[in-house]
PDB file of N, CA and C in Angstrom:
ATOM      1  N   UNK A   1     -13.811  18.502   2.361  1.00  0.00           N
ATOM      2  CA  UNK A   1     -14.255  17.161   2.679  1.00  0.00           C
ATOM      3  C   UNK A   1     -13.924  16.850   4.140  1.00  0.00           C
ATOM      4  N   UNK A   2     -14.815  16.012   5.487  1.00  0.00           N
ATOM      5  CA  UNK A   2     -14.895  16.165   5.880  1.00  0.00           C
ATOM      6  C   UNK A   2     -13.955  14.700   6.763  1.00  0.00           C
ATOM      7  N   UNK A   3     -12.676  14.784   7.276  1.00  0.00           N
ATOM      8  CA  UNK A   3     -12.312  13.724   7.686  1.00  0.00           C
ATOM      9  C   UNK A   3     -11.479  13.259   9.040  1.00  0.00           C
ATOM     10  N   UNK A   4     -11.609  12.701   9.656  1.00  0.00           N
ATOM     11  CA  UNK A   4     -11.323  12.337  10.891  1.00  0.00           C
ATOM     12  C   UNK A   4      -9.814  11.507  11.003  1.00  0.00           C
ATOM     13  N   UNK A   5      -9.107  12.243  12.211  1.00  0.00           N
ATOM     14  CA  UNK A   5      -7.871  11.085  12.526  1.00  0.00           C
ATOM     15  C   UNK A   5      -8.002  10.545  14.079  1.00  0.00           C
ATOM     16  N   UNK A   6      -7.406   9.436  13.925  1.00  0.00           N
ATOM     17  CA  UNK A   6      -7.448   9.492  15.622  1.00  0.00           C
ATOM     18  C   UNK A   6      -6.132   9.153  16.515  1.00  0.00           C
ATOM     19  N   UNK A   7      -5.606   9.641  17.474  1.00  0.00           N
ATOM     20  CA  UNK A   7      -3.802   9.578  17.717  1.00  0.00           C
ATOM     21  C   UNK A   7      -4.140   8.414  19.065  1.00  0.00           C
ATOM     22  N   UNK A   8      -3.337   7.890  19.456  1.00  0.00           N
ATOM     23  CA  UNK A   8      -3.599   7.246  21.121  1.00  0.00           C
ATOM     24  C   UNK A   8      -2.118   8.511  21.472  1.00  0.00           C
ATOM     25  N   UNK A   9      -2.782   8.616  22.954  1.00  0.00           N
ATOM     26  CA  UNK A   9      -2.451   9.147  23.711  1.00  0.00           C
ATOM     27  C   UNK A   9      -2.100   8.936  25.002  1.00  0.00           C
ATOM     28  N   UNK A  10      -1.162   7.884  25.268  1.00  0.00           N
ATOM     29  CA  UNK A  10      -1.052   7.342  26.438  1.00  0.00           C
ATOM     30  C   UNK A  10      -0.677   7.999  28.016  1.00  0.00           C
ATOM     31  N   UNK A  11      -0.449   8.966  27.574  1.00  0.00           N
ATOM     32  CA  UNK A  11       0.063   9.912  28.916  1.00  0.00           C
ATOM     33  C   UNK A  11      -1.492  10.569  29.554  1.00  0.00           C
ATOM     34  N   UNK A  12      -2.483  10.374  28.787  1.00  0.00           N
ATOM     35  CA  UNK A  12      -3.441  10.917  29.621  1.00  0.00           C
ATOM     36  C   UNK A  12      -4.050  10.427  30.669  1.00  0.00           C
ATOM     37  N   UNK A  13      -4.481  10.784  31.637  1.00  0.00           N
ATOM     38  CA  UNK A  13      -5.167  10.174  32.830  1.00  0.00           C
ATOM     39  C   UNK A  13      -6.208  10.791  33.528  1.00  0.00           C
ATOM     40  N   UNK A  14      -6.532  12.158  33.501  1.00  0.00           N
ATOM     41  CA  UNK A  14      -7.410  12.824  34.078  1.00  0.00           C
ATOM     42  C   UNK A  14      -8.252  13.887  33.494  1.00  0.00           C
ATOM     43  N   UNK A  15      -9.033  14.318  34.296  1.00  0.00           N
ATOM     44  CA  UNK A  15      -9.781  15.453  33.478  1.00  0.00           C
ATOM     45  C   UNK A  15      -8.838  16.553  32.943  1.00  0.00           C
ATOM     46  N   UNK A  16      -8.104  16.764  33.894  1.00  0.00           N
ATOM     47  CA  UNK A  16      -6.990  18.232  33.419  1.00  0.00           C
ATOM     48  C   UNK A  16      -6.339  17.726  31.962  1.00  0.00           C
ATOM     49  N   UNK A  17      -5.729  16.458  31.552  1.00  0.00           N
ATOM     50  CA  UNK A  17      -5.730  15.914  30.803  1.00  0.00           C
ATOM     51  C   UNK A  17      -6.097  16.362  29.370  1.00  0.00           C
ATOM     52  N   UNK A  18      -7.723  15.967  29.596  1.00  0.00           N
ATOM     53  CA  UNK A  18      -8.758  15.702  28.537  1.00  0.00           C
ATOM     54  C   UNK A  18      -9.024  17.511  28.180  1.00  0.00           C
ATOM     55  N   UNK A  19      -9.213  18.452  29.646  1.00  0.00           N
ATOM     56  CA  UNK A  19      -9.090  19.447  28.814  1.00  0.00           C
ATOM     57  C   UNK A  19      -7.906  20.101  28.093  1.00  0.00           C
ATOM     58  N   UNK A  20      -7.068  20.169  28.697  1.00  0.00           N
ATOM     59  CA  UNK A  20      -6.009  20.818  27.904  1.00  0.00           C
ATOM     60  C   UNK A  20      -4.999  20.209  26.834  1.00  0.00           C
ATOM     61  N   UNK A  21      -5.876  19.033  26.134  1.00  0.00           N
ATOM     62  CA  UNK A  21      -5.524  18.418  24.916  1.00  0.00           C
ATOM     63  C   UNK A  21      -6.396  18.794  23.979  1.00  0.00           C
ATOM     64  N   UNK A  22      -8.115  18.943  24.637  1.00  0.00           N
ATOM     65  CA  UNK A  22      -8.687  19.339  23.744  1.00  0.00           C
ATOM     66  C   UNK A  22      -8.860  20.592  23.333  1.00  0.00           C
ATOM     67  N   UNK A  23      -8.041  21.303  24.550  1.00  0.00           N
ATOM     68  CA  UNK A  23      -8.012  22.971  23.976  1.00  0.00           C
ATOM     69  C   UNK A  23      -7.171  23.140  23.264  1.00  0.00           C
ATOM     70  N   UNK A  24      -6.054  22.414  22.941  1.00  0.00           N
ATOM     71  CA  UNK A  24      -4.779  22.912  22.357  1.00  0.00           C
ATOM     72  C   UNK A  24      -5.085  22.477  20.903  1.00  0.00           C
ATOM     73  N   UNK A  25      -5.518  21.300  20.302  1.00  0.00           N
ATOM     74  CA  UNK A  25      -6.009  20.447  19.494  1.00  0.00           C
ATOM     75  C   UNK A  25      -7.512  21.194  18.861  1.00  0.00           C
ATOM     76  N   UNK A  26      -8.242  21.554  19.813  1.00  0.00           N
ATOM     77  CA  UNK A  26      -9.216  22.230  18.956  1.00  0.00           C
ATOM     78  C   UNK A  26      -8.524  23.378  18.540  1.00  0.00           C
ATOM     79  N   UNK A  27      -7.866  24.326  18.843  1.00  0.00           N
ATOM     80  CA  UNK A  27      -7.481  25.694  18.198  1.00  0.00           C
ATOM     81  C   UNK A  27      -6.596  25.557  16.727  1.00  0.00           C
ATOM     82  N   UNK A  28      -6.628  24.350  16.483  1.00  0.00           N
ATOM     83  CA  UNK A  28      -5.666  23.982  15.133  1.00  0.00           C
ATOM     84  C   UNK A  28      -6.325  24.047  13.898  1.00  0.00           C
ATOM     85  N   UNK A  29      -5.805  24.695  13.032  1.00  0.00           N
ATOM     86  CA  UNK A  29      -6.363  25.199  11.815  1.00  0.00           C
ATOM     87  C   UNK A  29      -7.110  23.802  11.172  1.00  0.00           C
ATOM     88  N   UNK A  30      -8.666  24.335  10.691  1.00  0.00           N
ATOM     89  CA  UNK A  30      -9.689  22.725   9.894  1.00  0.00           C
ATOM     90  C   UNK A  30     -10.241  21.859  11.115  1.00  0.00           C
ATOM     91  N   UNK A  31      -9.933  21.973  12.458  1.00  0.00           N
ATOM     92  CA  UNK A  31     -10.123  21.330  13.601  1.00  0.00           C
ATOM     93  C   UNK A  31     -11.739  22.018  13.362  1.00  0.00           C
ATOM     94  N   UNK A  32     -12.971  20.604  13.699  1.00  0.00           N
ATOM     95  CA  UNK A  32     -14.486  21.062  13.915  1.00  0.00           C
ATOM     96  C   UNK A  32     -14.697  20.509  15.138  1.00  0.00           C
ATOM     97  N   UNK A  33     -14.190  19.281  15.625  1.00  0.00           N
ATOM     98  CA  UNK A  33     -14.350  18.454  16.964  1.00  0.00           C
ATOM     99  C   UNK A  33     -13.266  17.478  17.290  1.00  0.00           C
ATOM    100  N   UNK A  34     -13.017  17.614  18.860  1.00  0.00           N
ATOM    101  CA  UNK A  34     -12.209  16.828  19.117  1.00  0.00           C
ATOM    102  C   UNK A  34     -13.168  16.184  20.218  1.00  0.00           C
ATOM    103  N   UNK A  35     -12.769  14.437  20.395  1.00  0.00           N
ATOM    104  CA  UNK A  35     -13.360  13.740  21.440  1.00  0.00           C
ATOM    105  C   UNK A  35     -12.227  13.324  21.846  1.00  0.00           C
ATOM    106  N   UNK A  36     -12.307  13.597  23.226  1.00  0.00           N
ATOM    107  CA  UNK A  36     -11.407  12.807  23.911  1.00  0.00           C
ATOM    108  C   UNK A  36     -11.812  11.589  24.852  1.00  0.00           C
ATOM    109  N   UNK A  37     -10.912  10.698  24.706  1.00  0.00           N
ATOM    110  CA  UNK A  37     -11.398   8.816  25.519  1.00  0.00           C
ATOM    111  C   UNK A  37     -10.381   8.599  26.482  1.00  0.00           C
ATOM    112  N   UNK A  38     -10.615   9.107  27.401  1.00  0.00           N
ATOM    113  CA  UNK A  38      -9.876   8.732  28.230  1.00  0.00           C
ATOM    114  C   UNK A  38      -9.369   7.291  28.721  1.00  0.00           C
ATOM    115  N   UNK A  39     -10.831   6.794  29.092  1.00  0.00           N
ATOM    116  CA  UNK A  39     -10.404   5.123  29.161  1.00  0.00           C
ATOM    117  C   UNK A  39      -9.834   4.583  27.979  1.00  0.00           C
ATOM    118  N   UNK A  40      -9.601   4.654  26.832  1.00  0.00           N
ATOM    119  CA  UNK A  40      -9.136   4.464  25.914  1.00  0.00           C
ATOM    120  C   UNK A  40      -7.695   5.144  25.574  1.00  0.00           C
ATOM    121  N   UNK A  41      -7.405   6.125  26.041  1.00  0.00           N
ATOM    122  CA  UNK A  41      -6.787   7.483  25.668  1.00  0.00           C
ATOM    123  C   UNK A  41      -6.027   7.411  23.952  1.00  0.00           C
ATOM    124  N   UNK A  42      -7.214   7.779  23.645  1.00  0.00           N
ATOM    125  CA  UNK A  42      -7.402   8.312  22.595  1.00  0.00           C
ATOM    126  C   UNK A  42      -8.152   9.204  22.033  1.00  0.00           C
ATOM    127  N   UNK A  43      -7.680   9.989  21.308  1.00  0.00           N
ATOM    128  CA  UNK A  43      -8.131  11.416  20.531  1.00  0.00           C
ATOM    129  C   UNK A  43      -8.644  11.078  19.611  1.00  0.00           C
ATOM    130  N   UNK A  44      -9.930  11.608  19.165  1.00  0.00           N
ATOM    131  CA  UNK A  44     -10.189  11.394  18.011  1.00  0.00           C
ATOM    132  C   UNK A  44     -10.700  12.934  16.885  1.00  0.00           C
ATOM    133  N   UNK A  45     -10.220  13.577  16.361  1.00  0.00           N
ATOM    134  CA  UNK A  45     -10.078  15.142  15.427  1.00  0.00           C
ATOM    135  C   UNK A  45     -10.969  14.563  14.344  1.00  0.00           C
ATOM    136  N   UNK A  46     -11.967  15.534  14.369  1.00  0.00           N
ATOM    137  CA  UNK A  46     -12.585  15.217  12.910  1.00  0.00           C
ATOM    138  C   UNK A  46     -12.209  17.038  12.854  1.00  0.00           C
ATOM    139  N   UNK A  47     -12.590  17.077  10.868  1.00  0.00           N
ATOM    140  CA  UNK A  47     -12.189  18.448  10.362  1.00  0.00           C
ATOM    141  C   UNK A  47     -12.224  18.415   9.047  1.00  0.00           C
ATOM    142  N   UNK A  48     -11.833  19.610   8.541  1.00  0.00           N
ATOM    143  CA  UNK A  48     -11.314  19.337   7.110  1.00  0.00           C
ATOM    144  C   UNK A  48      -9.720  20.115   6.474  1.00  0.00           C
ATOM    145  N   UNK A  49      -8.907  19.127   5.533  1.00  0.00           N
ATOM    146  CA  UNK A  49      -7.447  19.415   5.098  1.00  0.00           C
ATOM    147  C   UNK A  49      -6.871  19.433   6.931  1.00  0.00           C
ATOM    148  N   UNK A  50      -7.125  18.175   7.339  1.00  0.00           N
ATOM    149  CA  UNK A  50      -6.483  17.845   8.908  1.00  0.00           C
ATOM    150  C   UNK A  50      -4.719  17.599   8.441  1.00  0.00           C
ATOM    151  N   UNK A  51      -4.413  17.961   9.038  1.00  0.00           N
ATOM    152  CA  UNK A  51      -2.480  17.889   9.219  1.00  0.00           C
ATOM    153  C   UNK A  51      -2.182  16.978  10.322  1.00  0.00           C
ATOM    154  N   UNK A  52      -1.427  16.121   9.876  1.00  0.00           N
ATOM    155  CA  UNK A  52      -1.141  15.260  11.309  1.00  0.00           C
ATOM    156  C   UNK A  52       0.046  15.884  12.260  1.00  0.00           C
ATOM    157  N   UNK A  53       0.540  16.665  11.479  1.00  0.00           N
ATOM    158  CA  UNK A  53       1.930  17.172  12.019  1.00  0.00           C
ATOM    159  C   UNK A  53       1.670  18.254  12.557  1.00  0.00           C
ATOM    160  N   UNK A  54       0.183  18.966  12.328  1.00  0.00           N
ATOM    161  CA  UNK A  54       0.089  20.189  13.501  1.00  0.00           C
ATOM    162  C   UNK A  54      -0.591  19.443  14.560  1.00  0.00           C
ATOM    163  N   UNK A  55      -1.719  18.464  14.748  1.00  0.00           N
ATOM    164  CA  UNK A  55      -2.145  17.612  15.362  1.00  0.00           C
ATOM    165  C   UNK A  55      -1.174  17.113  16.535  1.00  0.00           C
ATOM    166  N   UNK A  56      -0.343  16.687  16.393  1.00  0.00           N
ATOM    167  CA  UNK A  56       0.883  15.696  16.931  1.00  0.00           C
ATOM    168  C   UNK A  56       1.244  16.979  17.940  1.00  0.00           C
ATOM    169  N   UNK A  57       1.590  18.238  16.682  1.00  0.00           N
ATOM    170  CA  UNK A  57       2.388  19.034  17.649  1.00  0.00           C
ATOM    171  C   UNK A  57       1.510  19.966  18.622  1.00  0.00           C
ATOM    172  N   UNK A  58       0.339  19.952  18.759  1.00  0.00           N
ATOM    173  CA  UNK A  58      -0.599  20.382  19.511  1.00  0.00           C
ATOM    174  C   UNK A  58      -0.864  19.585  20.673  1.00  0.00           C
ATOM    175  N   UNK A  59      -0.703  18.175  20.548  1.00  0.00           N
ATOM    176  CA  UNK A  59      -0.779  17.176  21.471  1.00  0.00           C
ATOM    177  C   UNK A  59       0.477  17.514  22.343  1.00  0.00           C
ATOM    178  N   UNK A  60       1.430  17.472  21.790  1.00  0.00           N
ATOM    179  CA  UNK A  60       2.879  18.066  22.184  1.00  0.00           C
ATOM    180  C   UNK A  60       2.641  18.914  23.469  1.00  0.00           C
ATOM    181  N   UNK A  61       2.169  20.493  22.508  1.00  0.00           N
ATOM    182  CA  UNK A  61       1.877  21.632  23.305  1.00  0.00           C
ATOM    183  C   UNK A  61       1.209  21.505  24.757  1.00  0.00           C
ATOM    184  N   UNK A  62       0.430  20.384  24.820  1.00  0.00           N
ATOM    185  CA  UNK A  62      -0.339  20.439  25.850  1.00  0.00           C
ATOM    186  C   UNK A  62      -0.233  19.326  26.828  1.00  0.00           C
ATOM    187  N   UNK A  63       1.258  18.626  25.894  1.00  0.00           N
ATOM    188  CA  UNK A  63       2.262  18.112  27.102  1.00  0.00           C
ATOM    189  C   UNK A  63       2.389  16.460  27.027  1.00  0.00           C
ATOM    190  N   UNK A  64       1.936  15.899  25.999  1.00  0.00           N
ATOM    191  CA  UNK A  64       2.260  14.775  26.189  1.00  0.00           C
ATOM    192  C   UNK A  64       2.496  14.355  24.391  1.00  0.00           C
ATOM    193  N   UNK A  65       2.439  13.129  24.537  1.00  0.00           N
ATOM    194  CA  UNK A  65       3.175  12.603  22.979  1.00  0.00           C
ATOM    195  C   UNK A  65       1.639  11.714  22.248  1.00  0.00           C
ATOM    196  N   UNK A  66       2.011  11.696  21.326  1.00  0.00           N
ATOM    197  CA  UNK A  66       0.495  11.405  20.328  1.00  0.00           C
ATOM    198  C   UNK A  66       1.210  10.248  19.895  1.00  0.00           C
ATOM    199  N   UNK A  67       0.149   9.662  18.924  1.00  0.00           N
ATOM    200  CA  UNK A  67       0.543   8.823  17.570  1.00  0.00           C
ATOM    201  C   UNK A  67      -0.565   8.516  16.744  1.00  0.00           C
ATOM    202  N   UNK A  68      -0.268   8.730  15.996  1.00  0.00           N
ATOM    203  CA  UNK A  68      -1.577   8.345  14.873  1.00  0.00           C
ATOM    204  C   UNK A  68      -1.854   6.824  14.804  1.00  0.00           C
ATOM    205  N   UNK A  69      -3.346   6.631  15.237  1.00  0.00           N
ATOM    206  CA  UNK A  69      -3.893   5.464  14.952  1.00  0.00           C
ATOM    207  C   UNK A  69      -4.150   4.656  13.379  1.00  0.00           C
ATOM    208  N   UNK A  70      -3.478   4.178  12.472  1.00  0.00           N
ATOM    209  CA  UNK A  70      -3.946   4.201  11.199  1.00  0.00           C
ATOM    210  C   UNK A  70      -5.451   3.686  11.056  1.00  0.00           C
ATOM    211  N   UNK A  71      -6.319   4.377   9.922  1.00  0.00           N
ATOM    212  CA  UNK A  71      -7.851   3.859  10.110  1.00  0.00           C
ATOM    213  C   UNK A  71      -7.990   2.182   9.557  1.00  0.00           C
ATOM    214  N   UNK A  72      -8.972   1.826  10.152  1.00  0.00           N
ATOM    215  CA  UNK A  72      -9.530   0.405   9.646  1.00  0.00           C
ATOM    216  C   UNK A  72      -9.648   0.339   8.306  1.00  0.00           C
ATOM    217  N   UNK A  73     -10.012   1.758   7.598  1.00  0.00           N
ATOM    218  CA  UNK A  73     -10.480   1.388   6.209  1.00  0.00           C
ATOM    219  C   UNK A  73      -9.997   1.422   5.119  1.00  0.00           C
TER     220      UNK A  73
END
């Protein structure tokens, strides 16, 4: 099943940023797409059986700190 999280990411600011969050974050097991918002900075992972705790720690990896947005719904 197919489901999306989204973390804010406040340490981001630039393109170098946006890629090497979304490289670290896409290589995570069930990961299909990551968007990254910079003006927003926020991540948003869609996938399937998503882990927030490899998520987080992928955000980690690529150098800054996450948090899960809880959804609206």
């Amino acid at each position: 099943m197919k489901e999306s999280l989204t973390f804010s990411v406040p340490g981001m600011s630039c393109d170098h940023c946006k890629q090497a969050v979304s490289h670290e974050v896409g290589g995570v097991r069930g990961v299909s797409d990551v968007d990254v918002d910079l003006a927003c900075k926020l991540v948003r992972v869609s996938g399937e059986d998503l882990q927030e705790s490899e998520l987080l720690a992928a955000i980690e990896e690529a150098g800054y700190e996450g948090v899960l947005v809880p959804s609206a719904g």
